[in-house]
C-alpha atoms as a PDB file:
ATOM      1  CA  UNK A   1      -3.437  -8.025  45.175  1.00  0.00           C
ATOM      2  CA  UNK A   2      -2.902  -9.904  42.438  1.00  0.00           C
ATOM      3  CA  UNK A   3      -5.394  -7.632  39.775  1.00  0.00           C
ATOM      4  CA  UNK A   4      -3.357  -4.796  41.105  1.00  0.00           C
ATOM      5  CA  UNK A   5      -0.064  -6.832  40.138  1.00  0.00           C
ATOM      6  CA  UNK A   6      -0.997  -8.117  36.686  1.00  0.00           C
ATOM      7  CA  UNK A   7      -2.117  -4.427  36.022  1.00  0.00           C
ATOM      8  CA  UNK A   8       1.309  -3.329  37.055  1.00  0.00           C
ATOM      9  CA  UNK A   9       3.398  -5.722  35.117  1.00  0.00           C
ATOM     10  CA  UNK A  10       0.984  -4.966  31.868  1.00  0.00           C
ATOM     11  CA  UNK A  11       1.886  -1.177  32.369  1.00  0.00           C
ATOM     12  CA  UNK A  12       5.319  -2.067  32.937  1.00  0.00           C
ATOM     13  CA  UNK A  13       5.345  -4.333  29.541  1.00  0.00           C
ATOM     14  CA  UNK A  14       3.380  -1.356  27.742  1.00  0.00           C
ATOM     15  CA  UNK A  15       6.318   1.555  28.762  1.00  0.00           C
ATOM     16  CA  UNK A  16       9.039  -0.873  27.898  1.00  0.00           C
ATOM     17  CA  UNK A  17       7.705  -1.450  24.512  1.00  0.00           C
ATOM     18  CA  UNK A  18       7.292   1.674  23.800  1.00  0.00           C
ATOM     19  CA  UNK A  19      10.634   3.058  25.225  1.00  0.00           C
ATOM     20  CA  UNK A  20      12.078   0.189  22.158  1.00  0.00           C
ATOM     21  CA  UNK A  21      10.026   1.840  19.830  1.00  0.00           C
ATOM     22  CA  UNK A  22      10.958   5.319  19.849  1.00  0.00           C
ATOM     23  CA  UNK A  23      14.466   4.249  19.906  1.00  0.00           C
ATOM     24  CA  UNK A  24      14.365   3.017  16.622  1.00  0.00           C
ATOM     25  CA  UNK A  25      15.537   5.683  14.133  1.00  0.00           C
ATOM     26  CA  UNK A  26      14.318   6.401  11.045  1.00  0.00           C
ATOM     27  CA  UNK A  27      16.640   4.426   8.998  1.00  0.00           C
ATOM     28  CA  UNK A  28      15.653   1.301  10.858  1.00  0.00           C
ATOM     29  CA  UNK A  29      11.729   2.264  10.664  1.00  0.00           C
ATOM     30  CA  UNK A  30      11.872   2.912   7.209  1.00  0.00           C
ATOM     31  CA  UNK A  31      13.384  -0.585   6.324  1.00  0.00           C
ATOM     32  CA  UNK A  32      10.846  -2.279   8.956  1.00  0.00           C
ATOM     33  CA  UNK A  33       7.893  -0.803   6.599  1.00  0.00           C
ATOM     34  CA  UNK A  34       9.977  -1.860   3.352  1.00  0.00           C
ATOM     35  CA  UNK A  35      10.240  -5.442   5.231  1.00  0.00           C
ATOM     36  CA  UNK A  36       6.528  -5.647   6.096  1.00  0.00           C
ATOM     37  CA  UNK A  37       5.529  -3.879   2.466  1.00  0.00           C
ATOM     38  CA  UNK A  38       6.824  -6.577   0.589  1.00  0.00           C
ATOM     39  CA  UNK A  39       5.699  -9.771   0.011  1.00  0.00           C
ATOM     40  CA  UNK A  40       7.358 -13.221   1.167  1.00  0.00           C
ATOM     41  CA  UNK A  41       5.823 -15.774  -1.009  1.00  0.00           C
ATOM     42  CA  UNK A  42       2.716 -14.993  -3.697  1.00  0.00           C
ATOM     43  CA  UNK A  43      -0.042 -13.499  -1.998  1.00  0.00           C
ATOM     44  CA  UNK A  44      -3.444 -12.658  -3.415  1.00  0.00           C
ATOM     45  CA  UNK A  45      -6.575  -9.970  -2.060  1.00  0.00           C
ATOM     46  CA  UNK A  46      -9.437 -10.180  -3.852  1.00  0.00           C
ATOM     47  CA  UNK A  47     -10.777  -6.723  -3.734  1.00  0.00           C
ATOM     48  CA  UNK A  48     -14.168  -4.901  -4.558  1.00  0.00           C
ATOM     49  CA  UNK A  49     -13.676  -1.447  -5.368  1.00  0.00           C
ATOM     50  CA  UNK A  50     -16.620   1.053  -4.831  1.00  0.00           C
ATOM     51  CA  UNK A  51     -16.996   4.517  -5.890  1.00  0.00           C
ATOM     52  CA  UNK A  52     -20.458   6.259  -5.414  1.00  0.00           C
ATOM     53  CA  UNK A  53     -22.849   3.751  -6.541  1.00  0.00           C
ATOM     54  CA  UNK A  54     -20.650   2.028  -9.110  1.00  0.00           C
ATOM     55  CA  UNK A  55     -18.732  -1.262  -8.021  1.00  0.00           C
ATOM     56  CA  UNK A  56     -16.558  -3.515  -9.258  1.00  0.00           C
ATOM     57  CA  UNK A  57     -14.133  -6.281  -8.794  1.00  0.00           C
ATOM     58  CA  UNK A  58     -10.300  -6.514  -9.421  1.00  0.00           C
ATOM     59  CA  UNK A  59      -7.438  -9.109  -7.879  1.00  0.00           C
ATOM     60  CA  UNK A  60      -3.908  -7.576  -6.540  1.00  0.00           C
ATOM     61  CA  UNK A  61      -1.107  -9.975  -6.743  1.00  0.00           C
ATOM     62  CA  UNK A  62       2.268  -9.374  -4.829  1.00  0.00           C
ATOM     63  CA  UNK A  63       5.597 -11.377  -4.743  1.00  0.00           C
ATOM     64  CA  UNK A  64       8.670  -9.526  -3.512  1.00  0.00           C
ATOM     65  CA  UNK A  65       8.644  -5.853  -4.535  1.00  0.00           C
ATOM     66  CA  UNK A  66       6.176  -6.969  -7.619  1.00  0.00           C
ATOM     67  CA  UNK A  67       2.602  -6.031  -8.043  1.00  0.00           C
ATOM     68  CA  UNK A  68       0.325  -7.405 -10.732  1.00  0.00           C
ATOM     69  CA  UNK A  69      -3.372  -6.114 -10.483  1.00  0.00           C
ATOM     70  CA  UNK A  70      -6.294  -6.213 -12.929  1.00  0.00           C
ATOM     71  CA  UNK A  71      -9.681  -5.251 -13.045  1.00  0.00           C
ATOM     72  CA  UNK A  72     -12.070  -7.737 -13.905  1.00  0.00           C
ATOM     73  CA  UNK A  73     -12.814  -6.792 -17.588  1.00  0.00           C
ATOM     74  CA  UNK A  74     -10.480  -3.794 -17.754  1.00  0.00           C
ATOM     75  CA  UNK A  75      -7.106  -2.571 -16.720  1.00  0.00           C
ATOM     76  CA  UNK A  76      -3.954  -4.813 -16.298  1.00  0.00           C
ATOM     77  CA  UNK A  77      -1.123  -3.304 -14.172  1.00  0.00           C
ATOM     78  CA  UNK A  78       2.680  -4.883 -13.881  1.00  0.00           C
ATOM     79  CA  UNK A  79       3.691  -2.687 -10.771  1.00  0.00           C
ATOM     80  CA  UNK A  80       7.545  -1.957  -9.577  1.00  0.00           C
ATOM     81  CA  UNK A  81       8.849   0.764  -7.154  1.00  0.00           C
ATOM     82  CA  UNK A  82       9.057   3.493  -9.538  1.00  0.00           C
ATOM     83  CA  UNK A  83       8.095   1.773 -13.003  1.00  0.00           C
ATOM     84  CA  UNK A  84       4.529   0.575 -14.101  1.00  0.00           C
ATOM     85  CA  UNK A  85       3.368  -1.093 -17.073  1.00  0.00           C
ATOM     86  CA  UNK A  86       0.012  -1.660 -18.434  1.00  0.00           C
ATOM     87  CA  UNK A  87      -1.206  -3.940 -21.142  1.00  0.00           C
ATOM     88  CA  UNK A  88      -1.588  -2.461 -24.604  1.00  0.00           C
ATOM     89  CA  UNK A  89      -1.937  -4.393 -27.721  1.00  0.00           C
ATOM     90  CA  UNK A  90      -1.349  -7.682 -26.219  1.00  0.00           C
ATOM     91  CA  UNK A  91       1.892  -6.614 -24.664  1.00  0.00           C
ATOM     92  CA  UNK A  92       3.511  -5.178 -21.812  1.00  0.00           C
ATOM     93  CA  UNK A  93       4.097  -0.966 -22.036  1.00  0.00           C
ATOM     94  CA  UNK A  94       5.136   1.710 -19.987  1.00  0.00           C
ATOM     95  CA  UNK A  95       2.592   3.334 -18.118  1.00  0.00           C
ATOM     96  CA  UNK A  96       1.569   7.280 -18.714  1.00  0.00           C
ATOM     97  CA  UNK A  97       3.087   8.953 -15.274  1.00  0.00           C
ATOM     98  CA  UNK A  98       0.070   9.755 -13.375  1.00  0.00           C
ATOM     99  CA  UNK A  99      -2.292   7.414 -15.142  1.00  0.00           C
ATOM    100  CA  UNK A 100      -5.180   6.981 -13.072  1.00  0.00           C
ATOM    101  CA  UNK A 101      -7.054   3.761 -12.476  1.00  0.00           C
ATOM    102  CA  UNK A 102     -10.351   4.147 -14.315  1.00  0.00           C
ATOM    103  CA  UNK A 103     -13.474   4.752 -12.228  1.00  0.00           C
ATOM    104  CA  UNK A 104     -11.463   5.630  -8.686  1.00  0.00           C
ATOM    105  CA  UNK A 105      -9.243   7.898  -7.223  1.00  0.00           C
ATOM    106  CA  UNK A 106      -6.205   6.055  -7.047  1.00  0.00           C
ATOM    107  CA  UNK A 107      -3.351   6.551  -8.995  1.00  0.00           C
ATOM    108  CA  UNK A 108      -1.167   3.246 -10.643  1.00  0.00           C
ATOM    109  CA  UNK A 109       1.969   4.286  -8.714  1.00  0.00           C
ATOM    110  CA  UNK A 110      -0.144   4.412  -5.283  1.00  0.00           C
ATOM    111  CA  UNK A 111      -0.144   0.797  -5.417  1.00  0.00           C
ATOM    112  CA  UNK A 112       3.514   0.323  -5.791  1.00  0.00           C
ATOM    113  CA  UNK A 113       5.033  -1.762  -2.519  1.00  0.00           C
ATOM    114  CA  UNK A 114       6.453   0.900  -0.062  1.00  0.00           C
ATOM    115  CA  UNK A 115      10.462   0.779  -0.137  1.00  0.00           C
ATOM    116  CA  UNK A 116      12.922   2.782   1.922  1.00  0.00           C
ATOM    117  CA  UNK A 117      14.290   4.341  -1.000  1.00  0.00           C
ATOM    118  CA  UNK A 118      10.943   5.950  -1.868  1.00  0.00           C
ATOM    119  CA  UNK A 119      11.406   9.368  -0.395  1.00  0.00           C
ATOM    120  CA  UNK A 120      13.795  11.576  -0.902  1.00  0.00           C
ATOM    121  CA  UNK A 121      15.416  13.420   1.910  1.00  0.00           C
ATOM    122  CA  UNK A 122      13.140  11.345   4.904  1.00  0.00           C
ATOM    123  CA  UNK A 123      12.035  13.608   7.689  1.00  0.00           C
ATOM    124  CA  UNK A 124      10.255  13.045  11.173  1.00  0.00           C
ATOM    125  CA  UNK A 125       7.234  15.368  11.732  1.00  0.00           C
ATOM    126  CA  UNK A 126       5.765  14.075  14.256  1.00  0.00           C
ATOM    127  CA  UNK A 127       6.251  11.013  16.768  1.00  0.00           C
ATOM    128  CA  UNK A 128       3.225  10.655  19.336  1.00  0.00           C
ATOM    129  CA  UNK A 129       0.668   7.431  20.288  1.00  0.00           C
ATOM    130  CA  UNK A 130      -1.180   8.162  17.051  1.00  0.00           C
ATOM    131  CA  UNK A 131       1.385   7.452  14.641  1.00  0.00           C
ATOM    132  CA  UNK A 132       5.119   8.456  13.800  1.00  0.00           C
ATOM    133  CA  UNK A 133       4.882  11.229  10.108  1.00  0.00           C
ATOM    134  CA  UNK A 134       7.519  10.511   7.782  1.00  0.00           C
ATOM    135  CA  UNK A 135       7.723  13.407   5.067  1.00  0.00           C
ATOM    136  CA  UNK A 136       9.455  13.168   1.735  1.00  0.00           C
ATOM    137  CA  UNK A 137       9.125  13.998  -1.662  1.00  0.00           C
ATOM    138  CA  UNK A 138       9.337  11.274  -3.953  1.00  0.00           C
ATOM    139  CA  UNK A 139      12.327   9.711  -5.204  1.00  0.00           C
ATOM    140  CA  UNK A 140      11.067   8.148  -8.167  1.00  0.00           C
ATOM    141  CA  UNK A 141       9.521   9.836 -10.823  1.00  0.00           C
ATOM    142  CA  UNK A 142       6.006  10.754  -9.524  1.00  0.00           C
ATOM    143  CA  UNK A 143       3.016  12.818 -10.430  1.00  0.00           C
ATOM    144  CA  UNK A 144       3.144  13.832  -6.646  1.00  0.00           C
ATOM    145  CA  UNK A 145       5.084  16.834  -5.010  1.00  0.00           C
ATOM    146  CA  UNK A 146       5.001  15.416  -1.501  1.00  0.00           C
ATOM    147  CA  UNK A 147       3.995  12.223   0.187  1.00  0.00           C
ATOM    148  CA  UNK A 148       3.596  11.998   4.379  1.00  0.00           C
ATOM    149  CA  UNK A 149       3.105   8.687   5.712  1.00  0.00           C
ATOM    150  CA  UNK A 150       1.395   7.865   8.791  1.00  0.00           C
ATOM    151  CA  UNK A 151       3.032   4.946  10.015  1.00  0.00           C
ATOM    152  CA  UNK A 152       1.868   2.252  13.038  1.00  0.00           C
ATOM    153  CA  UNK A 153       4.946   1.786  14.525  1.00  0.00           C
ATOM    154  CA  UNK A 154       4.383  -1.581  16.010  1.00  0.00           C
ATOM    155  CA  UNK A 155       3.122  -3.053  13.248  1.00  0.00           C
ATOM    156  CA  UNK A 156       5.331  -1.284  10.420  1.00  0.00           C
ATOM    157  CA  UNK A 157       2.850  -0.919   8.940  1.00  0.00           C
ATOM    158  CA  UNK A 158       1.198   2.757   6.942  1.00  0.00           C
ATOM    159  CA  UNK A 159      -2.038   3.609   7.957  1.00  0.00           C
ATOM    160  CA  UNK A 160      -2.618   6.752   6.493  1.00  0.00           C
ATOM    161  CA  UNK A 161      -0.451   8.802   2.967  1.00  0.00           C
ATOM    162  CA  UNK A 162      -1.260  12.267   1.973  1.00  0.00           C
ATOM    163  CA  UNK A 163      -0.164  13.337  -1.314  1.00  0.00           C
ATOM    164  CA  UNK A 164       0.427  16.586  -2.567  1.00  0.00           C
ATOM    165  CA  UNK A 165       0.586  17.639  -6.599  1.00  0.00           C
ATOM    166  CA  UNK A 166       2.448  20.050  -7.971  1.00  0.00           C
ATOM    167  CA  UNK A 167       3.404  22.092  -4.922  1.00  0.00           C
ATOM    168  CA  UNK A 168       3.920  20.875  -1.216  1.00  0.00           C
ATOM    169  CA  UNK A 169       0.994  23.130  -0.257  1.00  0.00           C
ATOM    170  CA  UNK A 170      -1.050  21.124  -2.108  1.00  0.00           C
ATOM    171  CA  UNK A 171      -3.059  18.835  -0.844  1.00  0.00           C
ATOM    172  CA  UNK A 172      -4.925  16.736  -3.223  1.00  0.00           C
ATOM    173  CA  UNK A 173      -5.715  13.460  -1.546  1.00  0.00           C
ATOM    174  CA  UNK A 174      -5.600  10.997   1.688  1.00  0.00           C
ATOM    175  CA  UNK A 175      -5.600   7.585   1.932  1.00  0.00           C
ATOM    176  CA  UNK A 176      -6.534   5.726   4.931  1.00  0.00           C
ATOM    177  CA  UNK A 177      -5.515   1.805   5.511  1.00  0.00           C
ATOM    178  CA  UNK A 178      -7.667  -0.073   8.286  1.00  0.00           C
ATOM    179  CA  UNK A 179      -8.823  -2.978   9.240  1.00  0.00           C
ATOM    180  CA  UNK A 180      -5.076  -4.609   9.452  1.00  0.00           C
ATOM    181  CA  UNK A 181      -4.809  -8.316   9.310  1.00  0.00           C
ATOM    182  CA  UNK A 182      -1.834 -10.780   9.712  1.00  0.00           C
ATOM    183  CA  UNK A 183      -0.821 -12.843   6.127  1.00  0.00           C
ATOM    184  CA  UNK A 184       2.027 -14.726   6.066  1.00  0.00           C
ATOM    185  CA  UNK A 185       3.872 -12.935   8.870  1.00  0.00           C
ATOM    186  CA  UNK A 186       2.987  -9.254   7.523  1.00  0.00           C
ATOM    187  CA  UNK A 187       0.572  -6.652   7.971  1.00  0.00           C
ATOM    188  CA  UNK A 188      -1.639  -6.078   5.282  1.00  0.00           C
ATOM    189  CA  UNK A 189      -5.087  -3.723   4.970  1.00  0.00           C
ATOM    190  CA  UNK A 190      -8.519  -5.373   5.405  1.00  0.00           C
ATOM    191  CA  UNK A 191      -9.660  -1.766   3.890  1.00  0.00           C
ATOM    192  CA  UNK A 192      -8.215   1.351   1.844  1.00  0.00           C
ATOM    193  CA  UNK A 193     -10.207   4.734   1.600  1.00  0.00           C
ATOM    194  CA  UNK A 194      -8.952   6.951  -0.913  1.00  0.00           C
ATOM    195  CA  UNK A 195     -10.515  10.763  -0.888  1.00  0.00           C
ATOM    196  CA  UNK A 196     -10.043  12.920  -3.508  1.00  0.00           C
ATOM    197  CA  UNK A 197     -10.382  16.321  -1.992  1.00  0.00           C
ATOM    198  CA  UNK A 198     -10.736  18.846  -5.176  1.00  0.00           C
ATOM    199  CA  UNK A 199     -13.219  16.341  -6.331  1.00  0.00           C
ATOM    200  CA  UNK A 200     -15.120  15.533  -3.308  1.00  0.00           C
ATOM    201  CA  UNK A 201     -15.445  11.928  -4.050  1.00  0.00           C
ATOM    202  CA  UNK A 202     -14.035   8.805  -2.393  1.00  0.00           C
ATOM    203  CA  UNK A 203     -12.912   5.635  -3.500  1.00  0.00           C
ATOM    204  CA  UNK A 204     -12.939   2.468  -0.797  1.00  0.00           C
ATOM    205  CA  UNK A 205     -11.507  -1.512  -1.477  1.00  0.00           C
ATOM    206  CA  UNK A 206     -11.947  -4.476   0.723  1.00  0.00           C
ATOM    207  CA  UNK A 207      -9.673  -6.136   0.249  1.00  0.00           C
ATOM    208  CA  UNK A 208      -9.515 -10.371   1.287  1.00  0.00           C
ATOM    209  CA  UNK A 209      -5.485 -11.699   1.616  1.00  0.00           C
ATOM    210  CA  UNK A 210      -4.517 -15.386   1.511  1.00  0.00           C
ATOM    211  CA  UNK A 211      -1.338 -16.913   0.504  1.00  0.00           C
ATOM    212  CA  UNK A 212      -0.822 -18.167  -3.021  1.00  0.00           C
ATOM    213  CA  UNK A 213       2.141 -19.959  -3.176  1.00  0.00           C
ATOM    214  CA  UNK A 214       2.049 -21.739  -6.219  1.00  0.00           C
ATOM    215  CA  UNK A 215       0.537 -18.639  -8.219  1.00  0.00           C
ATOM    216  CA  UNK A 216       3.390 -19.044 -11.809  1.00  0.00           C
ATOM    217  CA  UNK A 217       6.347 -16.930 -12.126  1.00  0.00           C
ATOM    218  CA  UNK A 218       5.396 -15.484 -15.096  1.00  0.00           C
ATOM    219  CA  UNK A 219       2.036 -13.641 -14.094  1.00  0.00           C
ATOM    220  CA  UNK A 220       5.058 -11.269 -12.027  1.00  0.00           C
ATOM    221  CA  UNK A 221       6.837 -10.959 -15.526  1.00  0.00           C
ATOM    222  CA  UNK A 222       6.454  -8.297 -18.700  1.00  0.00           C
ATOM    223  CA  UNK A 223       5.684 -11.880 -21.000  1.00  0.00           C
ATOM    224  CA  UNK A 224       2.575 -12.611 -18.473  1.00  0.00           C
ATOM    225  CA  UNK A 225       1.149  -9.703 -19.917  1.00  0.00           C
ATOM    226  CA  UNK A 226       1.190 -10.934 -23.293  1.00  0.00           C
ATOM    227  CA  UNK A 227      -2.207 -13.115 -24.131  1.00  0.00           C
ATOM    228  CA  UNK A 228      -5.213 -13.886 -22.061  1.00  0.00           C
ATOM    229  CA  UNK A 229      -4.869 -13.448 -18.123  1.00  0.00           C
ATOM    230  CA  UNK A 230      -4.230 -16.392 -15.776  1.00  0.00           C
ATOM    231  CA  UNK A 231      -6.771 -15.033 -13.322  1.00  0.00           C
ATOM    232  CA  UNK A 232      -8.976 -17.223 -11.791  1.00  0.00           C
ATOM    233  CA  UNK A 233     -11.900 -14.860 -10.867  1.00  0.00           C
ATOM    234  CA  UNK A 234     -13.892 -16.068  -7.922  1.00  0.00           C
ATOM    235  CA  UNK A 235     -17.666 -17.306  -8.487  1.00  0.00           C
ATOM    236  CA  UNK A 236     -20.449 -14.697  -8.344  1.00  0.00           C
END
């Protein structure tokens, strides 16, 4: 009797949460992601990208809607919603739209923290268990066409983007987040699987989150681009 009761109060818990859930509109989803997307103090993930054989090692940094990432012995990144800056020269400059990130298939601006602002014109395609599909073309200026999001709705979080280049017919890659884990009250990917579908190849990242709080001000600033980094690159 009392298996048969838990089980019906668990069901009952289940339908109720869900009920909540699909009554949130877009509006409210989209700021939810926005809210988890961001980042509340300095966090770190130390991240090992592999491509084919080849591996390497780079550090993503995030505080608010800011994203610094470098690869260890190559590219430095200063990321905002809709602007990114690499170094050149020992100092900050604007990045080429669509520059790539050497030796994967991710683009600069697919790192960019998700805000609600980033799609123009927001549609719903689809709302089931798998996922709610929010469709948009960029707002910001993009080397995409179309993006559609595959969001987790309990968790805010997007699990799964495919972008589309020059035409919305297009489809040129898809991007798959996994492995979710809880830092500092948000949801945040354990791993990222970018396939590029033109050039049959795929890019994955583990990626390892902790909380940085005293990380300096400036590495989030144009200046901390100027000089040597301030990484601290972990033994090994």
């Amino acid at each position: 009797m009392i298996t048969r009761m838990s089980s019906r109060l668990v069901l009952m818990v289940m339908v109720f949460t869900t009920t909540i859930a699909r009554a949130e509109g877009l509006p409210e989803l989209l700021a939810g992601i926005e809210s988890n997307a961001r980042f509340g103090v300095p966090t770190r993930a130390d991240v090992r990208i592999t491509r084919g054989t080849a591996s390497t090692d780079a550090v993503l940094l995030g505080h608010g809607r800011v994203v610094y990432f470098e690869v260890k012995d190559g590219v430095r990144a200063l990321l905002r919603p809709g602007k990114a800056l690499v170094q050149s020269r020992g100092r900050a400059a604007p990045a080429i739209l669509g520059l790539a990130l050497p030796g994967t298939d991710l683009l600069l601006e697919d790192l960019e923290v998700f805000t609600a602002s980033a799609l123009r014109t927001p549609l719903v395609s689809d709302d089931s268990p798998a996922g709610v599909v929010v469709t948009g073309a960029p707002a910001y200026g993009s080397a995409y066409a179309l993006l559609v999001y595959t969001i987790d709705r309990g968790r805010h979080a997007v699990v799964r983007t495919q972008y589309y280049r020059d035409t919305t017919s297009n489809l040129v890659k898809v991007r798959r987040d996994g492995a979710l884990v809880h830092v500092d009250g948000h949801w945040r990917p354990g791993e990222v699987t970018v396939e590029d579908l033109p050039g049959s190849t795929s890019t994955q990242l583990r990626l390892t989150w902790r909380a940085v709080p005293d990380t300096p001000h400036s590495v989030f600033t144009p200046a901390g681009m100027r000089g040597p980094s301030q990484i601290e690159w972990p033994p090994g």
